[in-house]
C-alpha atoms as a PDB file:
ATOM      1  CA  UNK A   1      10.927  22.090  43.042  1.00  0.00           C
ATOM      2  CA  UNK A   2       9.980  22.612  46.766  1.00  0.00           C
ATOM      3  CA  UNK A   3      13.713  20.810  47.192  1.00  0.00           C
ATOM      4  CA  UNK A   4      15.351  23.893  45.734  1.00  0.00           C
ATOM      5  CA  UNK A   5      13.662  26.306  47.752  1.00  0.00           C
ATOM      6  CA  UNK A   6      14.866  24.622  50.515  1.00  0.00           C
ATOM      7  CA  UNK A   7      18.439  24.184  49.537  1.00  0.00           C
ATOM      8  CA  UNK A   8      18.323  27.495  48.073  1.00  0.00           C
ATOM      9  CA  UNK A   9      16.506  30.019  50.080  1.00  0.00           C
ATOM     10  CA  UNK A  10      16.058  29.626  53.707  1.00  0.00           C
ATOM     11  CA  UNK A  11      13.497  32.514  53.670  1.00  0.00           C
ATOM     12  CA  UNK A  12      11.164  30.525  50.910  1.00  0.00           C
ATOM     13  CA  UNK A  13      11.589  27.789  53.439  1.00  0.00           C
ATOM     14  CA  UNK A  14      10.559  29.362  56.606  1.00  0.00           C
ATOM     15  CA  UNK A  15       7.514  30.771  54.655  1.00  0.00           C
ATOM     16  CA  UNK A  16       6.427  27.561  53.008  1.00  0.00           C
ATOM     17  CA  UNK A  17       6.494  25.554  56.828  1.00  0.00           C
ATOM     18  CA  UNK A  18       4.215  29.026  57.845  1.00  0.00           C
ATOM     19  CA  UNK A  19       1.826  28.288  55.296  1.00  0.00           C
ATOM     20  CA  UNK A  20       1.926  24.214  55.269  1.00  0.00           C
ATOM     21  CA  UNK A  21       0.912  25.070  59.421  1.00  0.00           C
ATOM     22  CA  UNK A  22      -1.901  27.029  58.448  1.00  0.00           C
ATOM     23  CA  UNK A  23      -3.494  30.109  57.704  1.00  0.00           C
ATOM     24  CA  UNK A  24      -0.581  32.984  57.669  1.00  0.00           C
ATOM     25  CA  UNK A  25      -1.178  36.512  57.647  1.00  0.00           C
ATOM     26  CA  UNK A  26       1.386  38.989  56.940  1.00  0.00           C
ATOM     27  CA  UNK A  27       1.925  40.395  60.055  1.00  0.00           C
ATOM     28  CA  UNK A  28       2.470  36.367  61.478  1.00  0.00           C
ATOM     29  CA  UNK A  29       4.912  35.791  58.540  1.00  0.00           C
ATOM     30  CA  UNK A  30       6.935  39.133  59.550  1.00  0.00           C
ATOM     31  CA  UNK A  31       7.032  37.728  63.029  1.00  0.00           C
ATOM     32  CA  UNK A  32       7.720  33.990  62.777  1.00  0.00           C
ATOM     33  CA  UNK A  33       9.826  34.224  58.814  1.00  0.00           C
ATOM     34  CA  UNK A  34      11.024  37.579  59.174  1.00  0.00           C
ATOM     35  CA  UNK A  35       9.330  38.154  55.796  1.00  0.00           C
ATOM     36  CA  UNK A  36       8.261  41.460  55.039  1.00  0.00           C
ATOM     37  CA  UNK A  37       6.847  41.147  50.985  1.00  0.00           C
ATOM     38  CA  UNK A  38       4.351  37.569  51.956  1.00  0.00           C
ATOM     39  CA  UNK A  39       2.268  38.255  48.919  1.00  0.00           C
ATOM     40  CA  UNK A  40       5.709  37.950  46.429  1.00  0.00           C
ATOM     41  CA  UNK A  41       6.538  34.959  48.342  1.00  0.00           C
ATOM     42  CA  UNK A  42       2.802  33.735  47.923  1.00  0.00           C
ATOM     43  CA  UNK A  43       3.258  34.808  44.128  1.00  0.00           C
ATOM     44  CA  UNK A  44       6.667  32.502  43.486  1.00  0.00           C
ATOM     45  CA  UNK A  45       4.896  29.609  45.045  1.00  0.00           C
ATOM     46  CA  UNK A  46       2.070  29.733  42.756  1.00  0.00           C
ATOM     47  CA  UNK A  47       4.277  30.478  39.538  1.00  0.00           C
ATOM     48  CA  UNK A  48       5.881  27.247  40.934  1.00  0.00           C
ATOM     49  CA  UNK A  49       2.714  25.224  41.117  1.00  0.00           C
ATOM     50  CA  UNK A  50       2.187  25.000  44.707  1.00  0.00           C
ATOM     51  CA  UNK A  51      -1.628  25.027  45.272  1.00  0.00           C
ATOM     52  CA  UNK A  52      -2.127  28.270  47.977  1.00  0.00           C
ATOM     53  CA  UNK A  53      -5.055  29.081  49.245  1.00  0.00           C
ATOM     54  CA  UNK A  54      -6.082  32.474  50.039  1.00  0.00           C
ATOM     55  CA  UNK A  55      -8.641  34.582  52.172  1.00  0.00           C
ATOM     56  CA  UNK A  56      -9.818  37.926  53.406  1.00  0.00           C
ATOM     57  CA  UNK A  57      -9.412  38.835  56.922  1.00  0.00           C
ATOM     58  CA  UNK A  58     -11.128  41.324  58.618  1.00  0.00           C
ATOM     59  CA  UNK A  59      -9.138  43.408  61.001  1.00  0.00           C
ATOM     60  CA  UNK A  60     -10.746  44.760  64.486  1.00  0.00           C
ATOM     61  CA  UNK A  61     -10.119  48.583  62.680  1.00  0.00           C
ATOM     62  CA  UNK A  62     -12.206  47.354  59.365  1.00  0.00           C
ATOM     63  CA  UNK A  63      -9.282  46.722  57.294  1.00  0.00           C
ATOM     64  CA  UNK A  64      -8.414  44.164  55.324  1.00  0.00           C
ATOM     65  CA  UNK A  65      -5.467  41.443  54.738  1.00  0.00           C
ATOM     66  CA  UNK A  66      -5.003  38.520  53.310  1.00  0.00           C
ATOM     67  CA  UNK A  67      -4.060  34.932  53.952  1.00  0.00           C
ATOM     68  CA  UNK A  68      -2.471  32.256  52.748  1.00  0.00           C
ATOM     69  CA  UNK A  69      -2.002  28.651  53.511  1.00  0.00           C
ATOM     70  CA  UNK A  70      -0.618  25.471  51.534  1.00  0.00           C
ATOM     71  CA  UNK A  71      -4.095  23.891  50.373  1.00  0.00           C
ATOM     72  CA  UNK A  72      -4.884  20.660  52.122  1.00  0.00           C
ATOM     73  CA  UNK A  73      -3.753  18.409  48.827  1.00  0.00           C
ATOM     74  CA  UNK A  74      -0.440  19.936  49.190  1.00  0.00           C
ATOM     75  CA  UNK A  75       0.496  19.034  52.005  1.00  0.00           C
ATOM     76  CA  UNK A  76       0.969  15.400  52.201  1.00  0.00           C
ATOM     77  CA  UNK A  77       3.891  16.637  48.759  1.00  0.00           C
ATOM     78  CA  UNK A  78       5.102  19.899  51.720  1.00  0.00           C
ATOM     79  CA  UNK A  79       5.515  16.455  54.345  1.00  0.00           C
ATOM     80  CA  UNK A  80       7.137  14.275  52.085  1.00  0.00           C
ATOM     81  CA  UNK A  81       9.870  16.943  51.881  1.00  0.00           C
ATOM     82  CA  UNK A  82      12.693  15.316  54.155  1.00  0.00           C
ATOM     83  CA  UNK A  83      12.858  11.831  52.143  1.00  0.00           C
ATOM     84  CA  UNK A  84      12.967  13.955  48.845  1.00  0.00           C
ATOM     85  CA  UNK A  85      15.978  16.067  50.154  1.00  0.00           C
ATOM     86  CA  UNK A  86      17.604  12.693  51.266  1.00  0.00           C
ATOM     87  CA  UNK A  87      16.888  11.444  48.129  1.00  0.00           C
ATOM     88  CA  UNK A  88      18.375  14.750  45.865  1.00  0.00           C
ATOM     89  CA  UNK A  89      21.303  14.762  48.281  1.00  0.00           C
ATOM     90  CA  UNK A  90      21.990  10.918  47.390  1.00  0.00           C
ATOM     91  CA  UNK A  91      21.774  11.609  43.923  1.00  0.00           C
ATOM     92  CA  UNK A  92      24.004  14.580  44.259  1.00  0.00           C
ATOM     93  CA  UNK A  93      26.658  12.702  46.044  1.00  0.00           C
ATOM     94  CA  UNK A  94      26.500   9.957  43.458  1.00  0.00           C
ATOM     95  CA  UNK A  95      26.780  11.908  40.631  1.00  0.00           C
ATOM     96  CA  UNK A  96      29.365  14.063  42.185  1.00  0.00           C
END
């Protein structure tokens, strides 16, 4: 699954290496991702399974945002990313 994003969506993928390095508000994700709608991001990955965490933050003005980041048991499957795309890339070539 997190394969596709990658192969398919280089946005997804810039997201999901914001939130596998920690917490990741929206204004960080606009900065680092270019990624203006985080929470419908957020939303696909959990629709997908990945386990997100989330929090309030309190802004300086009293405001509040959230954030997200890749819960700590997801990211050993988030690390193991680069031998799976090796692996779907072998089994594309194979098969193609």
């Amino acid at each position: 699954m997190i394969d596709n994003i990658i192969a398919s969506n280089t946005m997804q993928a810039a997201v999901l290496r914001l939130l596998s390095s920690g917490w990741t508000s929206p204004l960080r994700a606009l900065q680092e991702a270019q990624c203006l709608s985080l929470s419908q991001r957020v939303g696909e990955f959990l629709r997908d399974g990945l386990p997100i965490e989330k929090r309030w933050l309190k802004l300086p003005n009293g405001k509040q945002v959230r954030e997200y980041r890749l819960a700590p048991d997801g990211e050993s499957y988030f690390m193991d990313m680069g031998q799976r795309d090796r692996e779907v890339l072998a089994k594309q070539e194979t098969n193609g």
